[in-house]
PDB file of N, CA and C in Angstrom:
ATOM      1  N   UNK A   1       3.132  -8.503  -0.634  1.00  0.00           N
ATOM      2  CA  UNK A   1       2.987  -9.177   0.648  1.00  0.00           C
ATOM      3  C   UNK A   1       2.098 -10.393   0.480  1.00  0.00           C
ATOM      4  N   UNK A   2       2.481 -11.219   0.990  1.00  0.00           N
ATOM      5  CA  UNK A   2       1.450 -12.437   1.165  1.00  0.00           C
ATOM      6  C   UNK A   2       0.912 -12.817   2.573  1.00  0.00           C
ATOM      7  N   UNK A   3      -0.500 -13.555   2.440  1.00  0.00           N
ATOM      8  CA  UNK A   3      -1.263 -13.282   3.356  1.00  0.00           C
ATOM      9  C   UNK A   3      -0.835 -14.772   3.965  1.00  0.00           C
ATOM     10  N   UNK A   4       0.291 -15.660   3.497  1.00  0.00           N
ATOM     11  CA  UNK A   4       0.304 -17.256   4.469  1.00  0.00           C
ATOM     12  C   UNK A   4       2.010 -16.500   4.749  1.00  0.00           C
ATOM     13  N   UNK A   5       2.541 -15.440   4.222  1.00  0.00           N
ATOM     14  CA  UNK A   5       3.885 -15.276   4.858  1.00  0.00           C
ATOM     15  C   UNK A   5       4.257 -13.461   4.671  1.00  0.00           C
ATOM     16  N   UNK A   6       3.032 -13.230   5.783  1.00  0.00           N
ATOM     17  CA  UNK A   6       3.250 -11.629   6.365  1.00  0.00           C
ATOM     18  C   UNK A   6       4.787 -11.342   6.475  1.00  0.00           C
ATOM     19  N   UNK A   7       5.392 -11.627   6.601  1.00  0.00           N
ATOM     20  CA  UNK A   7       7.414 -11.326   7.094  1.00  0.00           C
ATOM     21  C   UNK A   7       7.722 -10.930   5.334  1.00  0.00           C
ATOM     22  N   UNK A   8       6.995 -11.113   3.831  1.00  0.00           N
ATOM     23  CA  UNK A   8       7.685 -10.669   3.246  1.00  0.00           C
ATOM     24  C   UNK A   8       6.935  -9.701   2.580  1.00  0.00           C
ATOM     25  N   UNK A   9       8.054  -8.781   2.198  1.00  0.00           N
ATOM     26  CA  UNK A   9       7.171  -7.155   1.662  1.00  0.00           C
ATOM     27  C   UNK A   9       7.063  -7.165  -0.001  1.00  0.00           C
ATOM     28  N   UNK A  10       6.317  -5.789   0.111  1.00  0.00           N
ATOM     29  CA  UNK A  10       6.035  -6.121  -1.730  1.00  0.00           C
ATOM     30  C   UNK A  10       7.326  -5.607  -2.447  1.00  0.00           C
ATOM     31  N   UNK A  11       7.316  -5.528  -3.325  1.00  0.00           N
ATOM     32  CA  UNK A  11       8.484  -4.913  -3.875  1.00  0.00           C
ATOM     33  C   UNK A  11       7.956  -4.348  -5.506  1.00  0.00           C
ATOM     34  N   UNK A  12       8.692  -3.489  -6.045  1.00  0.00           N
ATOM     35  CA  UNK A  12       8.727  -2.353  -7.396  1.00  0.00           C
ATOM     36  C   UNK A  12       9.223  -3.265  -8.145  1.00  0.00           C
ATOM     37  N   UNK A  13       9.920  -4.018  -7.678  1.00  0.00           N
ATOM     38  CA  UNK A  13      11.481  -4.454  -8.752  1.00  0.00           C
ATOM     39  C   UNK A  13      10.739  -5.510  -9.599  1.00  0.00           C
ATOM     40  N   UNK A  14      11.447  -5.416 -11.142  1.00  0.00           N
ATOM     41  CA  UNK A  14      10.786  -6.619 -11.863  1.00  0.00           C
ATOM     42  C   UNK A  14      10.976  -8.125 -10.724  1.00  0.00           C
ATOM     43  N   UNK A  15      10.353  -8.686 -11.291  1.00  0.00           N
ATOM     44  CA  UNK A  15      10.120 -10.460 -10.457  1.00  0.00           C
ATOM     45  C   UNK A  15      10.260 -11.253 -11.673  1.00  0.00           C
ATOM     46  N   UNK A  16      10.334 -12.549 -11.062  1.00  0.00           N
ATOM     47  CA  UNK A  16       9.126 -13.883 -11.649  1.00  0.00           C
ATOM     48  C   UNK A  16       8.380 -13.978 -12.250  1.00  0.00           C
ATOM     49  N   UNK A  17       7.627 -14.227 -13.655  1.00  0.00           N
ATOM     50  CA  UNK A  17       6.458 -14.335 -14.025  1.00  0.00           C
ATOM     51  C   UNK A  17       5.829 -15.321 -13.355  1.00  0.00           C
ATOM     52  N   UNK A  18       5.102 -15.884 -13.305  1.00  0.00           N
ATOM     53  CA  UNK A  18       4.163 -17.353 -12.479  1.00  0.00           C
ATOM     54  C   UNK A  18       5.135 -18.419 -13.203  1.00  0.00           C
ATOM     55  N   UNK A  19       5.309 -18.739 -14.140  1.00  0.00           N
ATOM     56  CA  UNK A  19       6.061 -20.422 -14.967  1.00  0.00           C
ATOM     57  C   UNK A  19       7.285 -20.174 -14.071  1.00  0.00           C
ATOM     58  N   UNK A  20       7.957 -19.262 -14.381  1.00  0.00           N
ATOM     59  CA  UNK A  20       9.364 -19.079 -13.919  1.00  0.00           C
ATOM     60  C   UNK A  20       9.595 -19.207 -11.937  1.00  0.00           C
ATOM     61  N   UNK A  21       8.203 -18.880 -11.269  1.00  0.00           N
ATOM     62  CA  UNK A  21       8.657 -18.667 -10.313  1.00  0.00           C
ATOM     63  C   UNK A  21       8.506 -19.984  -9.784  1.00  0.00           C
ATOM     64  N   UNK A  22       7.647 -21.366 -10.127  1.00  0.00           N
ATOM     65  CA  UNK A  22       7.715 -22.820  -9.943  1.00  0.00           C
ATOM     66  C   UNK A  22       8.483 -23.316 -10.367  1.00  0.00           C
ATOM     67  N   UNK A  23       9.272 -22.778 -11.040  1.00  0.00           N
ATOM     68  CA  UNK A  23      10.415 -23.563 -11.488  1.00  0.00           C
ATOM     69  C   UNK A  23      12.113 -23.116 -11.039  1.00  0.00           C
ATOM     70  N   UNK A  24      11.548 -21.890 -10.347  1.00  0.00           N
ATOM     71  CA  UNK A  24      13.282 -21.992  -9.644  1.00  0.00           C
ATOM     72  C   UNK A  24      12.321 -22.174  -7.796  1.00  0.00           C
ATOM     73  N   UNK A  25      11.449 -21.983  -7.780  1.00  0.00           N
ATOM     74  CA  UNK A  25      11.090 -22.437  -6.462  1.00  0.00           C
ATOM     75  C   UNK A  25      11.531 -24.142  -6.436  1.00  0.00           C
ATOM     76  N   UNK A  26      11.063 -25.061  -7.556  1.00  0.00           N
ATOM     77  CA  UNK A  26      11.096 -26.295  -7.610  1.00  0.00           C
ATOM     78  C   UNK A  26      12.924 -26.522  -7.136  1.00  0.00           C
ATOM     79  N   UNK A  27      13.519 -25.791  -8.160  1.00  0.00           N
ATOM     80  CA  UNK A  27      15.393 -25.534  -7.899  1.00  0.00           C
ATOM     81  C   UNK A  27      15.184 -25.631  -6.754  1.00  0.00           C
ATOM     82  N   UNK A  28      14.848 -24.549  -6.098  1.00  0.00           N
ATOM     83  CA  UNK A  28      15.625 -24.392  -4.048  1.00  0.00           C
ATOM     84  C   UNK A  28      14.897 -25.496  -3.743  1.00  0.00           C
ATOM     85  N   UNK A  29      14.090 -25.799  -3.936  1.00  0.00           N
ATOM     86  CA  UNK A  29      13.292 -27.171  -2.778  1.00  0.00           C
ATOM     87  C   UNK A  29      14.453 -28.614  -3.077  1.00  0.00           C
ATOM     88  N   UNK A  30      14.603 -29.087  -4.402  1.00  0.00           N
ATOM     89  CA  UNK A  30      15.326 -29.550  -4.703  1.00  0.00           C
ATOM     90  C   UNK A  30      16.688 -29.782  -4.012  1.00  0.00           C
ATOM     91  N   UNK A  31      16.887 -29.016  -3.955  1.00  0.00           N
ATOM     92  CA  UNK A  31      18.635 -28.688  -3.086  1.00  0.00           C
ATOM     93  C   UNK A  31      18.522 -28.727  -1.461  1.00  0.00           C
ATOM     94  N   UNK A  32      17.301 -29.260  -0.717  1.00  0.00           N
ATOM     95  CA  UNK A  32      17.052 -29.830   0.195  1.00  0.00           C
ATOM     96  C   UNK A  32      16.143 -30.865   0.602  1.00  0.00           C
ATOM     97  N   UNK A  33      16.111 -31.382   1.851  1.00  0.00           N
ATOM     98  CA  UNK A  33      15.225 -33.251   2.153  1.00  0.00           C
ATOM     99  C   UNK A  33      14.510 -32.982   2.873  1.00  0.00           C
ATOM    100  N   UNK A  34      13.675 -31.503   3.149  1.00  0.00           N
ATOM    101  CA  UNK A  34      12.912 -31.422   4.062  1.00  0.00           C
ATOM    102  C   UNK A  34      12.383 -29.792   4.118  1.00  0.00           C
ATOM    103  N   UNK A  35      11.003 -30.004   4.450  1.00  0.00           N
ATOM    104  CA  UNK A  35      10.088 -28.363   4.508  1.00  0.00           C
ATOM    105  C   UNK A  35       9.433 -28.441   5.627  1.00  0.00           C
ATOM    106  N   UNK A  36       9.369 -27.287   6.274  1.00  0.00           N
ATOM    107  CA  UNK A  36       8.902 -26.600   7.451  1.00  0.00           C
ATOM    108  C   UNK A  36       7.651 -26.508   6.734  1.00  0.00           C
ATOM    109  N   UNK A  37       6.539 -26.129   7.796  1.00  0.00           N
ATOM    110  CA  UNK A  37       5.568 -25.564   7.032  1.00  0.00           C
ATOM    111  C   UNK A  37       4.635 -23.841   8.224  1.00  0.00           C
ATOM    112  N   UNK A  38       4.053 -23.031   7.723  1.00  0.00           N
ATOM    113  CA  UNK A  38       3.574 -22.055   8.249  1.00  0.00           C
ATOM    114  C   UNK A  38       4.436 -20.670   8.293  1.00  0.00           C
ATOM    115  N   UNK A  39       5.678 -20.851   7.633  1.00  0.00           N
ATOM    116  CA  UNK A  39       6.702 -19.700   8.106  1.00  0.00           C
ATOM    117  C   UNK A  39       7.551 -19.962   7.414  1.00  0.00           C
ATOM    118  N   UNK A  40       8.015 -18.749   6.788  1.00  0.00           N
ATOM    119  CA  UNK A  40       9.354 -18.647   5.487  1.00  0.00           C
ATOM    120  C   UNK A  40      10.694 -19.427   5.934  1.00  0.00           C
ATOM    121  N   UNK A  41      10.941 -19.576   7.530  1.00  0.00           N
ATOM    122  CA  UNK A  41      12.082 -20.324   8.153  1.00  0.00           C
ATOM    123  C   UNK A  41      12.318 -20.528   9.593  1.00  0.00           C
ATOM    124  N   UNK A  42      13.132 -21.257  10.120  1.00  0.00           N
ATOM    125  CA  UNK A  42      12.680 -21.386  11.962  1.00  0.00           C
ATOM    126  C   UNK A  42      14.162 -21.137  12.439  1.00  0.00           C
ATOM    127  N   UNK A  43      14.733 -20.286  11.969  1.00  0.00           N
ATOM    128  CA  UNK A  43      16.297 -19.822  12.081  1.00  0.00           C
ATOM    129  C   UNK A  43      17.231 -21.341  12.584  1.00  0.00           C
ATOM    130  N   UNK A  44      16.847 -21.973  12.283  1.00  0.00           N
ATOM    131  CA  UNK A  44      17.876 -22.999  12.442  1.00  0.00           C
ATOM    132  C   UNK A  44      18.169 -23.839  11.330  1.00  0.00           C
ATOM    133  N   UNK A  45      17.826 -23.017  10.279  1.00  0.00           N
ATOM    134  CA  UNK A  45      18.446 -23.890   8.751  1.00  0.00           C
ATOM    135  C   UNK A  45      17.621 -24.402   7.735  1.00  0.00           C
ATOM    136  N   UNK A  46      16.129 -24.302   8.521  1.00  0.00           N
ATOM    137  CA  UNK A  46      15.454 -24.770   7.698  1.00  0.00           C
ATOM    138  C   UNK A  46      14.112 -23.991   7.374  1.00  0.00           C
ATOM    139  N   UNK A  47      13.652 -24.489   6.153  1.00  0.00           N
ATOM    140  CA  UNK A  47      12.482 -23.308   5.670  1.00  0.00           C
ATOM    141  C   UNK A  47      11.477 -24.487   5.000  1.00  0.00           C
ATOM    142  N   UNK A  48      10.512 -23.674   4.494  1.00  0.00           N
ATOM    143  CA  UNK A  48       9.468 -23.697   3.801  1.00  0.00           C
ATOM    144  C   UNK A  48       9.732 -23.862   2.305  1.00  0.00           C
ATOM    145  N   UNK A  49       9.003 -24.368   1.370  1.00  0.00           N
ATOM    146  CA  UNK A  49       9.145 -23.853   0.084  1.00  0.00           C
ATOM    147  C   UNK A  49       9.512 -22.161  -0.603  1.00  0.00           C
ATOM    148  N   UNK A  50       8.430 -21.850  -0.195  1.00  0.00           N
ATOM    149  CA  UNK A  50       9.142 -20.169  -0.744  1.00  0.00           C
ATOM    150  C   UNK A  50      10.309 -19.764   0.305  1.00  0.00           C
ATOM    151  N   UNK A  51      10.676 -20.196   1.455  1.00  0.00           N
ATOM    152  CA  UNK A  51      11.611 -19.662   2.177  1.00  0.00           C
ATOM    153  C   UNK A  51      12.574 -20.078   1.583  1.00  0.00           C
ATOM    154  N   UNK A  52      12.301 -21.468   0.904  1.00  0.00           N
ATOM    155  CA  UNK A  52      13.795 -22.377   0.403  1.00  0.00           C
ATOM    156  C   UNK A  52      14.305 -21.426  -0.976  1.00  0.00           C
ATOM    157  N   UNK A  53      13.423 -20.764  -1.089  1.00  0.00           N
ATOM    158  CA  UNK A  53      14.102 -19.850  -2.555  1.00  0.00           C
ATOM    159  C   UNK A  53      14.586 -18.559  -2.689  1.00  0.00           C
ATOM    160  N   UNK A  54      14.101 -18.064  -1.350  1.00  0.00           N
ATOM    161  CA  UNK A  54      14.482 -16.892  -0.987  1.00  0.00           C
ATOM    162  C   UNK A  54      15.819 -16.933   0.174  1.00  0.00           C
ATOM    163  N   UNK A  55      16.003 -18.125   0.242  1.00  0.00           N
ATOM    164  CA  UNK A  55      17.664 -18.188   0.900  1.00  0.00           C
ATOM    165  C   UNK A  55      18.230 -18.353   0.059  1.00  0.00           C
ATOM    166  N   UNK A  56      18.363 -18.619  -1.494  1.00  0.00           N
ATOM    167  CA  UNK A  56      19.084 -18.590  -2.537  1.00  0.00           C
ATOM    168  C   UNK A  56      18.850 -17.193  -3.480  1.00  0.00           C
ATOM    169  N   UNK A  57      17.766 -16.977  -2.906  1.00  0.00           N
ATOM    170  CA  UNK A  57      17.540 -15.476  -4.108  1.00  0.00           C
ATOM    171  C   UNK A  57      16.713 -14.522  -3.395  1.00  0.00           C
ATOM    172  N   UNK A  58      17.093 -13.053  -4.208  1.00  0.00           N
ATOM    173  CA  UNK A  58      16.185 -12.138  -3.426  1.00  0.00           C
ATOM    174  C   UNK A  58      15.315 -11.745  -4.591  1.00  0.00           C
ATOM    175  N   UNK A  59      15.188 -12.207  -5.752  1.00  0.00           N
ATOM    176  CA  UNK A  59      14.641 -11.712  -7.164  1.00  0.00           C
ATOM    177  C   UNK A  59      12.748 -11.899  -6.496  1.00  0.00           C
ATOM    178  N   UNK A  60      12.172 -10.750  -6.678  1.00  0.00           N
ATOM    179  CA  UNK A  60      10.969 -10.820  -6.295  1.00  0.00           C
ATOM    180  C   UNK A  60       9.975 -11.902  -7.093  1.00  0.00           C
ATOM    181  N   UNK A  61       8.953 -12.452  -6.691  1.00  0.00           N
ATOM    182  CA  UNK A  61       8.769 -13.666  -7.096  1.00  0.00           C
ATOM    183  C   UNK A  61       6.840 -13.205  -7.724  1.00  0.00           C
ATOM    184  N   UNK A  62       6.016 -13.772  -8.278  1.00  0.00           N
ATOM    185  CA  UNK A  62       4.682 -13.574  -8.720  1.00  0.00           C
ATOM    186  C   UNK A  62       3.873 -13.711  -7.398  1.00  0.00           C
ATOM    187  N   UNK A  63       3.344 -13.390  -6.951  1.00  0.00           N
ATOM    188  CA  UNK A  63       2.576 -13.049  -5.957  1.00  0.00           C
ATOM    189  C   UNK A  63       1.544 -14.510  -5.848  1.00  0.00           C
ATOM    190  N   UNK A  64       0.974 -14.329  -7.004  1.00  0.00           N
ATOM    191  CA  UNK A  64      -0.265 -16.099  -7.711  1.00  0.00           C
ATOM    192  C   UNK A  64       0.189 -17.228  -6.909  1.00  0.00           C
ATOM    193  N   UNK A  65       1.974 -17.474  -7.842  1.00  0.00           N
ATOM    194  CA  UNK A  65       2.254 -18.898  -7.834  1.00  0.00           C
ATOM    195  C   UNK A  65       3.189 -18.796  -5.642  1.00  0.00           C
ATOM    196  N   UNK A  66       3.545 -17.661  -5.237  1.00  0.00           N
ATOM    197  CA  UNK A  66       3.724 -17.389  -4.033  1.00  0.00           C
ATOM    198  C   UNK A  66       2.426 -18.367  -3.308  1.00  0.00           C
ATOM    199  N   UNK A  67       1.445 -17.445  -3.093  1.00  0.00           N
ATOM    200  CA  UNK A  67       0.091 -18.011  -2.303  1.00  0.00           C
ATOM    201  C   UNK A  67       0.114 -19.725  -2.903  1.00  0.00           C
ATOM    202  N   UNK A  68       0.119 -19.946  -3.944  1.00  0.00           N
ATOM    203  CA  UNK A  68      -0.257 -21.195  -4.130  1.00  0.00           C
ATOM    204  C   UNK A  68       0.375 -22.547  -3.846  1.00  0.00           C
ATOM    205  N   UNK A  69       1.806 -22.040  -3.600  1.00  0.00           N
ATOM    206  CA  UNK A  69       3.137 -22.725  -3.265  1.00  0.00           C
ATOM    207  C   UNK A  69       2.910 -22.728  -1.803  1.00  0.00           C
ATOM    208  N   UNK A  70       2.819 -21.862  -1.007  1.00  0.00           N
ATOM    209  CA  UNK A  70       2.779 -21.509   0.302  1.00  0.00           C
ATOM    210  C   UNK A  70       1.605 -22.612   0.663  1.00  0.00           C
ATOM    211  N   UNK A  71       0.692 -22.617   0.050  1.00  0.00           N
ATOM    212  CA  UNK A  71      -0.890 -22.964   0.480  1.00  0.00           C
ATOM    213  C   UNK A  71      -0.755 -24.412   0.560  1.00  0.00           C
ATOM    214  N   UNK A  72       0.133 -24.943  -0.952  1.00  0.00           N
ATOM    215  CA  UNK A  72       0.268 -26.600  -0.636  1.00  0.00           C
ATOM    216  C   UNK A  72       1.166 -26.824   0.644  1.00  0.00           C
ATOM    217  N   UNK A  73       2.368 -25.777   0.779  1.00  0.00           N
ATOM    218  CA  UNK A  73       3.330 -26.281   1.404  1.00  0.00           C
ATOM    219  C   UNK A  73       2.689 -26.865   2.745  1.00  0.00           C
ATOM    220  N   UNK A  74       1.402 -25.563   3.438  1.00  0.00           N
ATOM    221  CA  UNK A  74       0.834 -25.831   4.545  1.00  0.00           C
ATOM    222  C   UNK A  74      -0.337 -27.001   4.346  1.00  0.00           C
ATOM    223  N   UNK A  75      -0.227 -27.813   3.446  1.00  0.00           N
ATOM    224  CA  UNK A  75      -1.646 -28.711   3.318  1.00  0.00           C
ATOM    225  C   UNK A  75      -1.327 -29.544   3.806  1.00  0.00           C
ATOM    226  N   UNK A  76      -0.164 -29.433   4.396  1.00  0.00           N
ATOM    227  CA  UNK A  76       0.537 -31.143   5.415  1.00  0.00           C
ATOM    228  C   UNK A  76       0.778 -30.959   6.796  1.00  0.00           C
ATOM    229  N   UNK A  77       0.417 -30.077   7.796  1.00  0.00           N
ATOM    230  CA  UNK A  77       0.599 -29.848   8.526  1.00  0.00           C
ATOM    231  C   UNK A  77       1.194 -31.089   9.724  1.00  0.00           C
ATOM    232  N   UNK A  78       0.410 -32.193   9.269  1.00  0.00           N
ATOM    233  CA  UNK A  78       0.904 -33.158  10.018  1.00  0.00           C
ATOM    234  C   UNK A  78       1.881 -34.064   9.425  1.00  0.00           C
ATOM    235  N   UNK A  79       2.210 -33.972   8.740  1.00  0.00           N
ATOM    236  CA  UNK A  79       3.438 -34.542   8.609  1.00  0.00           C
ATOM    237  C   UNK A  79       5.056 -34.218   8.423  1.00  0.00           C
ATOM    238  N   UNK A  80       5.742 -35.243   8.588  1.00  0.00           N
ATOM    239  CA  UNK A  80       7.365 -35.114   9.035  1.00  0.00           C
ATOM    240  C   UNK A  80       7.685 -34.229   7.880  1.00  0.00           C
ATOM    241  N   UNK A  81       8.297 -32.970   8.324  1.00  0.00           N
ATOM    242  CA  UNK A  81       9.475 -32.467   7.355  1.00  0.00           C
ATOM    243  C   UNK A  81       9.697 -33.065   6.143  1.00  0.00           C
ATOM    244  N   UNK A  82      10.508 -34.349   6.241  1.00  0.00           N
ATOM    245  CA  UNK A  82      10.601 -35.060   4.852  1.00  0.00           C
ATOM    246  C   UNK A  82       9.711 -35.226   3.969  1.00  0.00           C
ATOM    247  N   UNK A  83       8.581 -35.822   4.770  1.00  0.00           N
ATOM    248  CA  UNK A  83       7.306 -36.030   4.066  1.00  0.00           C
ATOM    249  C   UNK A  83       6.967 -35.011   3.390  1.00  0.00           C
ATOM    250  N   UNK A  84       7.088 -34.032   3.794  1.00  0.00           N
ATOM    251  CA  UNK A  84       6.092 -33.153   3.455  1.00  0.00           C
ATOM    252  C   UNK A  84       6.859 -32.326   2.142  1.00  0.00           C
ATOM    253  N   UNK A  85       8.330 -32.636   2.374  1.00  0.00           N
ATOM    254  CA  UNK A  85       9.521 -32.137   1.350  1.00  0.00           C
ATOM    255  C   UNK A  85       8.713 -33.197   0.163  1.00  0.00           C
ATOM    256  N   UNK A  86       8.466 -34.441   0.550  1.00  0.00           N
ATOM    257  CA  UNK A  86       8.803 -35.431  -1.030  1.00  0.00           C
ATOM    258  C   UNK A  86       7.150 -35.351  -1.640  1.00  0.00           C
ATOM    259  N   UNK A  87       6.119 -34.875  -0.952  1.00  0.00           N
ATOM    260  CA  UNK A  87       4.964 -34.253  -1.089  1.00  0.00           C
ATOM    261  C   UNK A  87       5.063 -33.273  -2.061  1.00  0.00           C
ATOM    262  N   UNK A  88       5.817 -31.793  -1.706  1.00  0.00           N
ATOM    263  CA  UNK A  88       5.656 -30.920  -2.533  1.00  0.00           C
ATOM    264  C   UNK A  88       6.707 -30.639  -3.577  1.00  0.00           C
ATOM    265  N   UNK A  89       7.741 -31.720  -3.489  1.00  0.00           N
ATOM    266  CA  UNK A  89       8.748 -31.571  -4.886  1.00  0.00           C
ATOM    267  C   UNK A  89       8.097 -32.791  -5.402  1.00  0.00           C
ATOM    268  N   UNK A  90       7.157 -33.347  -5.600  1.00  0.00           N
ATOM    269  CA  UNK A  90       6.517 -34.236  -6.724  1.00  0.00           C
ATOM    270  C   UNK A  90       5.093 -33.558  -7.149  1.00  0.00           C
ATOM    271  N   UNK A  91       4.835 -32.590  -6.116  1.00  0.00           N
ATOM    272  CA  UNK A  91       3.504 -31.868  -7.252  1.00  0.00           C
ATOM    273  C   UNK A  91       4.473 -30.560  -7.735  1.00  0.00           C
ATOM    274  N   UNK A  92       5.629 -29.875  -7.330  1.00  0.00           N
ATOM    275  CA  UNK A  92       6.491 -28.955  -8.021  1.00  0.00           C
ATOM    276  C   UNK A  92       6.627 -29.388  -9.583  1.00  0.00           C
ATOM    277  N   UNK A  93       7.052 -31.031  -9.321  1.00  0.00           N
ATOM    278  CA  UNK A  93       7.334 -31.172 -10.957  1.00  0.00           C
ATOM    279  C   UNK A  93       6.385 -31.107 -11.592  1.00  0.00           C
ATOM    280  N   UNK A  94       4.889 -31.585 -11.213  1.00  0.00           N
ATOM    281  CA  UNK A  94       4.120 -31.734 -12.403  1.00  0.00           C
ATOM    282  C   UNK A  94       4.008 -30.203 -12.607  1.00  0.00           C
ATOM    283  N   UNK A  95       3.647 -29.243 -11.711  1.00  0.00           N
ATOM    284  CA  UNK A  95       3.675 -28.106 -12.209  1.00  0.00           C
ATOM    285  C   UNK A  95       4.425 -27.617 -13.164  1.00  0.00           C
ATOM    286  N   UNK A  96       5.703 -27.646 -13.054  1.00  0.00           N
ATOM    287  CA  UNK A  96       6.616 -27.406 -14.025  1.00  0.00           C
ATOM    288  C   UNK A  96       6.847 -28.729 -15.287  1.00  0.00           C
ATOM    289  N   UNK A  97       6.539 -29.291 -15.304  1.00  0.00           N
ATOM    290  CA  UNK A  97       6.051 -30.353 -16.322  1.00  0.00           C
ATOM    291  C   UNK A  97       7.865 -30.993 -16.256  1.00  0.00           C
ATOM    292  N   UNK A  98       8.311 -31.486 -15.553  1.00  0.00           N
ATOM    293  CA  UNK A  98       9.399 -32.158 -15.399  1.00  0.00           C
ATOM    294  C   UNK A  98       9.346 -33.684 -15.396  1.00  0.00           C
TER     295      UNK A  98
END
């Protein structure tokens, strides 16, 4: 469970190590022009960073790089969707060294 997105549960099942889980998180963000921020999704199509990866996958993810992904996603609160998309897929890459 994470403490910036209570709605998801823990799980048994192997996951993500931390490298792996910034780098298919970086994938789903990628494959959209815009992030919500505070909440995995707002049922109308659009999500968050970790929401954006968990509408493509249910593979349980590292808990670490979860909180830390979540934490930037919300460090923009004020700004536009887009913004805040081209914000966190340019610190995604350096993370993943792309």
């Amino acid at each position: 469970m994470s403490s910036l997105r209570p709605t998801l549960i823990p799980s048994n099942q192997p996951g993500l190590e931390y490298e792996a889980t910034y780098f298919r998180v970086y994938q789903a963000v990628a494959n959209r022009r815009s992030l919500i921020h505070g909440r995995l999704e707002d049922h109308r199509g659009k999500y968050c960073a970790i929401g954006s990866y968990f509408s493509e996958s249910l593979m349980p993810i590292n808990t670490r790089a979860l909180e830390e992904i979540a934490a930037y996603n919300d460090s923009f609160p004020k700004l536009t969707p887009q913004k805040r998309w081209r914000k966190v897929i340019q610190w995604l890459k350096i993370k993943v060294k792309l």
